[in-house]
N, C-alpha and C. Protein backbone atom coordinates (compact mmCIF):
# COMPACT_ATOMS: atom_id res chain seq x y z
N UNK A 1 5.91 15.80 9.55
CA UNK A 1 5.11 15.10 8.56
C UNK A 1 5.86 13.89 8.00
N UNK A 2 7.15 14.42 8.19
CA UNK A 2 7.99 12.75 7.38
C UNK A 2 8.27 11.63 8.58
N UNK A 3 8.12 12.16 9.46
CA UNK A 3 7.98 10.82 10.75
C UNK A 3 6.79 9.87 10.23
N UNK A 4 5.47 11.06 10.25
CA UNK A 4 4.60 10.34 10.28
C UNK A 4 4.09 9.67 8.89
N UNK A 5 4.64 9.74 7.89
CA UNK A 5 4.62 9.23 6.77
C UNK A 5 5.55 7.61 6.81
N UNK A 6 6.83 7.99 7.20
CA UNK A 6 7.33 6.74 7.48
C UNK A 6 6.97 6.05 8.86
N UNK A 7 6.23 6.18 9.66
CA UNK A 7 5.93 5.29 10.29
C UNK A 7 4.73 4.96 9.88
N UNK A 8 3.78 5.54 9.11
CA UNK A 8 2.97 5.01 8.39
C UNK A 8 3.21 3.75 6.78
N UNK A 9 4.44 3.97 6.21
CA UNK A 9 5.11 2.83 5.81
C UNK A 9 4.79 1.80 6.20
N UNK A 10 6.05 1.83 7.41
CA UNK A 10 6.01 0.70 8.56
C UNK A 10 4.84 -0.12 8.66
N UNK A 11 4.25 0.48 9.29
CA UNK A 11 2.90 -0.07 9.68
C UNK A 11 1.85 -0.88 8.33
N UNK A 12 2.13 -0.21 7.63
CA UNK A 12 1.31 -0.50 6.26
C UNK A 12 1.96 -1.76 5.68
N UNK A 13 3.25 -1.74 5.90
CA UNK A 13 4.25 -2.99 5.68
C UNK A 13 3.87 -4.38 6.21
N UNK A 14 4.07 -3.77 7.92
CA UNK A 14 3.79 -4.91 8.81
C UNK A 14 2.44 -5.50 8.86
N UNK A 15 1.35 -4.29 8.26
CA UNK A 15 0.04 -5.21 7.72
C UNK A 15 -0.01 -5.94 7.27
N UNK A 16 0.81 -6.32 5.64
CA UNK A 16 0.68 -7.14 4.84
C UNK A 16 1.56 -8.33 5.05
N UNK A 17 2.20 -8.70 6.27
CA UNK A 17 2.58 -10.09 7.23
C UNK A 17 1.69 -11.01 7.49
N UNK A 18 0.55 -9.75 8.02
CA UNK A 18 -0.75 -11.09 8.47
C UNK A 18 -1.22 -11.36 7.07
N UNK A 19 -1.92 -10.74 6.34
CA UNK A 19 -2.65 -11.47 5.39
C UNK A 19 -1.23 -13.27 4.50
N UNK A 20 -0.05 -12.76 4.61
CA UNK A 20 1.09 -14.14 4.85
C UNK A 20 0.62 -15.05 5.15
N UNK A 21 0.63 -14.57 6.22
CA UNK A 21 1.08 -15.56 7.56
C UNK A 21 -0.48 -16.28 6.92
N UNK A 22 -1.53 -15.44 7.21
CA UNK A 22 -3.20 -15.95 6.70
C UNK A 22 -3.03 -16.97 5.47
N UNK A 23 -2.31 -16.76 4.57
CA UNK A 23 -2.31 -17.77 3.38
C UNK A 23 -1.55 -19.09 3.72
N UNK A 24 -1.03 -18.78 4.71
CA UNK A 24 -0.38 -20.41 5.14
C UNK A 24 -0.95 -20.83 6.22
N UNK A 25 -2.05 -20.48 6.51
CA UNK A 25 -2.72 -21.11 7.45
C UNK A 25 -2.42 -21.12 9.21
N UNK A 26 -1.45 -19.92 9.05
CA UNK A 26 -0.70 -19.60 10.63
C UNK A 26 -1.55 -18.76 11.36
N UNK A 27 -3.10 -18.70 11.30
CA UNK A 27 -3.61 -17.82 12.29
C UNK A 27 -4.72 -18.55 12.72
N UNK A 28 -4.64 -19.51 12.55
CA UNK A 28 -6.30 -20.41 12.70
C UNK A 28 -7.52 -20.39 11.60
N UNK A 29 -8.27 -21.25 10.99
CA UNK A 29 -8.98 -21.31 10.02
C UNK A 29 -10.06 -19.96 10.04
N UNK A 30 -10.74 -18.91 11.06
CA UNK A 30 -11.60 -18.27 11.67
C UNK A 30 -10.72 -17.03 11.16
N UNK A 31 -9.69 -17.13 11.54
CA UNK A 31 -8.65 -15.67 11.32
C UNK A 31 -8.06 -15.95 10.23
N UNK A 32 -7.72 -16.23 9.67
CA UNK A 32 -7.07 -16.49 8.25
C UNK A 32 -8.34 -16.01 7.68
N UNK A 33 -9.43 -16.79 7.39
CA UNK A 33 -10.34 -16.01 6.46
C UNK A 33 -10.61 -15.22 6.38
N UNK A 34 -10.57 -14.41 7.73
CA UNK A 34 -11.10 -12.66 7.64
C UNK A 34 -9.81 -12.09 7.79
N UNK A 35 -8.67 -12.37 7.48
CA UNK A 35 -7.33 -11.84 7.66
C UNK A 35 -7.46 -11.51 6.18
N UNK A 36 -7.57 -12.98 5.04
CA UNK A 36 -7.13 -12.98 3.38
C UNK A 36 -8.31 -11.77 3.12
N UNK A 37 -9.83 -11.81 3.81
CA UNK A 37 -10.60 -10.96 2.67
C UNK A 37 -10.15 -9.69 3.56
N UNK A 38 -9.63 -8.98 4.68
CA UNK A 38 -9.09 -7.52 4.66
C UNK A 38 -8.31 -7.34 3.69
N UNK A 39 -7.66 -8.22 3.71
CA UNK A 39 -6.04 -8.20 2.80
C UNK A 39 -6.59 -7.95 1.38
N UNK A 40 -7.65 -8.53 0.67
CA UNK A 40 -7.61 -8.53 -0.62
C UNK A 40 -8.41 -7.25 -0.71
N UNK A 41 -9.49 -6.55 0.50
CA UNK A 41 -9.90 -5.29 0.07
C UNK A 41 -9.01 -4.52 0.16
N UNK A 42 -7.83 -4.66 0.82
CA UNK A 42 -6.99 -3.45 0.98
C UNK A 42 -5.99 -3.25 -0.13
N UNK A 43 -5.74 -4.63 -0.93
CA UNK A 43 -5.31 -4.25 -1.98
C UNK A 43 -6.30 -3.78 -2.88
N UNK A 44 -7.45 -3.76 -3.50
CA UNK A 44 -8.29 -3.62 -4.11
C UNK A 44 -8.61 -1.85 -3.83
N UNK A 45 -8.12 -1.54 -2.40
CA UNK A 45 -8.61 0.01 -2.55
C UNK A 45 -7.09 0.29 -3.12
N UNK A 46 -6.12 -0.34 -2.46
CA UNK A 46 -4.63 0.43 -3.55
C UNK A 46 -4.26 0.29 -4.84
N UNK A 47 -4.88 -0.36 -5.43
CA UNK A 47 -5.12 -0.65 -6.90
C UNK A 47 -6.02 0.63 -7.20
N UNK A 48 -7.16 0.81 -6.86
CA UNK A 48 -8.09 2.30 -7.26
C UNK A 48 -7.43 3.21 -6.91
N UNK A 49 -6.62 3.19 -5.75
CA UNK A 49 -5.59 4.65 -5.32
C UNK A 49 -4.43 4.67 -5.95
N UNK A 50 -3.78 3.52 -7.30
CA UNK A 50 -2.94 3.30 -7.61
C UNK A 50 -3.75 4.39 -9.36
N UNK A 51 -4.94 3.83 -9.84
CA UNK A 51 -5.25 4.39 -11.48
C UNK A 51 -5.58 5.80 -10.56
N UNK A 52 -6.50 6.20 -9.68
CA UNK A 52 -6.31 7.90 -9.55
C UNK A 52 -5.34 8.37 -9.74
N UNK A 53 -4.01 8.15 -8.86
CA UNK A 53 -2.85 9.15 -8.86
C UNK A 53 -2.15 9.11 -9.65
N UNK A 54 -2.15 7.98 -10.92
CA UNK A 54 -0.90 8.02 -11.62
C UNK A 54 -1.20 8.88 -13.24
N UNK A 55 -2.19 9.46 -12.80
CA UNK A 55 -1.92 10.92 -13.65
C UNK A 55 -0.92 11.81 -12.88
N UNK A 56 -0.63 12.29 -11.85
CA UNK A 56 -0.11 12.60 -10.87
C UNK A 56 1.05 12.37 -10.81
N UNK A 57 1.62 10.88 -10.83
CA UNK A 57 2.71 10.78 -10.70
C UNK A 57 3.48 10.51 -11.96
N UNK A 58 2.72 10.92 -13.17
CA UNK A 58 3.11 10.85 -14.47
C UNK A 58 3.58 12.08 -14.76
N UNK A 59 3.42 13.31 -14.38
CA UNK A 59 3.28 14.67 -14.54
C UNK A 59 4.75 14.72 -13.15
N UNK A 60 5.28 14.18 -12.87
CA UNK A 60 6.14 14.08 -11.76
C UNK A 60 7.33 13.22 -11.93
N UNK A 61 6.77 12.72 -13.56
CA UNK A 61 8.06 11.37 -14.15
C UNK A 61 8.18 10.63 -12.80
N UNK A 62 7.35 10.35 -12.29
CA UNK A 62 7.39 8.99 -11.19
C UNK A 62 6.30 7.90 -11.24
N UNK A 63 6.34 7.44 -13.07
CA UNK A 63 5.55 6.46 -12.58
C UNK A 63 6.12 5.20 -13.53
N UNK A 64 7.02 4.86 -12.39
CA UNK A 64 8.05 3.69 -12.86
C UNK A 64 6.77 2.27 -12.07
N UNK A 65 7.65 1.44 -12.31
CA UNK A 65 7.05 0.11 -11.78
C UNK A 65 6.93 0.02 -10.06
N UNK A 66 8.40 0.44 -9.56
CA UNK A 66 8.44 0.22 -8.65
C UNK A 66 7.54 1.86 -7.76
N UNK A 67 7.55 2.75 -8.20
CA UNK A 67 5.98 3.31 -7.86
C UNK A 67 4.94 3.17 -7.76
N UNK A 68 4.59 2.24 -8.90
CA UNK A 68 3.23 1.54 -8.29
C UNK A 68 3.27 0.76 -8.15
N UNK A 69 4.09 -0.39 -7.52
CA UNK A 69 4.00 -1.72 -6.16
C UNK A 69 4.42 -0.62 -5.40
N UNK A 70 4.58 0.98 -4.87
CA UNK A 70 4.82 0.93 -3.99
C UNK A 70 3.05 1.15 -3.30
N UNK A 71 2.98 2.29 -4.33
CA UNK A 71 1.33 2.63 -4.01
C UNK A 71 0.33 1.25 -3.54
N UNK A 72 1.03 0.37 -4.38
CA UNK A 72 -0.23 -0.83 -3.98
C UNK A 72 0.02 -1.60 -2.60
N UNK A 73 1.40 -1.30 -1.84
CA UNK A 73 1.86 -1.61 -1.01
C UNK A 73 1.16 -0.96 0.45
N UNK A 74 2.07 0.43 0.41
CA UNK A 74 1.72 1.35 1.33
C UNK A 74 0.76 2.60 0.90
N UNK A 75 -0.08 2.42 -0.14
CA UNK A 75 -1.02 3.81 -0.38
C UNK A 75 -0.58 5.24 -0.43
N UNK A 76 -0.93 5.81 0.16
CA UNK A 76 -0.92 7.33 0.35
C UNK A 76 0.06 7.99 0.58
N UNK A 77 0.74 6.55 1.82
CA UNK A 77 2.62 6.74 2.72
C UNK A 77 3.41 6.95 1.25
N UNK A 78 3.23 6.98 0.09
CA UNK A 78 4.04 6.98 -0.85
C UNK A 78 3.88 8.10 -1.79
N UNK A 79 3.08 8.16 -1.66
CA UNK A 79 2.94 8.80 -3.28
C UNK A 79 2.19 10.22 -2.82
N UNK A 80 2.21 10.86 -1.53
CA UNK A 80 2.08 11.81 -0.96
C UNK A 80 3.66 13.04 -0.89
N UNK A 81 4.15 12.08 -0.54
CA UNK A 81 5.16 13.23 -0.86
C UNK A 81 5.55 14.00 -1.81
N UNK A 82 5.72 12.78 -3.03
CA UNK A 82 6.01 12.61 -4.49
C UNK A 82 5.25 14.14 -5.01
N UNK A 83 3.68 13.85 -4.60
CA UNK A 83 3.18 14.92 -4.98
C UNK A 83 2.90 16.65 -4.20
N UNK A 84 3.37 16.70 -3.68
CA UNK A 84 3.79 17.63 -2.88
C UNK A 84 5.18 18.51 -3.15
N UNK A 85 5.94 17.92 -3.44
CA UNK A 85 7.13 18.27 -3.57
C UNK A 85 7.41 19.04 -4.41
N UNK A 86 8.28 19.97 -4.87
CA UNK A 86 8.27 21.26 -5.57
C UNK A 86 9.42 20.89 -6.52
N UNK A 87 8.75 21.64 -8.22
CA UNK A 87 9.84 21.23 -9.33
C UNK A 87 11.06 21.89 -9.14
């Protein structure tokens, strides 16, 4: 399960390159636009997956700053373990 959590990181990471690369105009005018609006729904669902869980990760004393840029980063790859894990 922790492979696949951190390679789900990864991946979630290397997503947020293109929507980059999309704001500087490095994918062609056609792809850049539908690159920025994935990019801004996908932050927009980790922002809603960011106010659900942080009852969650309040009850877990993990809800520092850098917990939620992580949630808004990589989603679930984060803040799955957190809650799982035994006091």
């Amino acid at each position: 399960m922790q492979k696949f959590l951190s390679i789900g990181k990864i991946a979630t990471l290397g997503f947020w390159v293109l929507p980059l690369l999309a704001l500087f105009g490095m994918l062609g005018k056609e792809w850049s636009e539908l690159v920025l609006w994935i990019g801004v729904l996908v932050f927009y669902a980790h922002l809603g997956e960011l106010v659900v869980i942080q009852g969650k990760l309040r009850m877990k004393d993990r809800d520092t700053i850098y917990d939620a840029m992580m949630v808004i980063l990589v989603g679930f790859f984060h803040w799955l373990p957190i809650v799982r894990e035994e006091k």
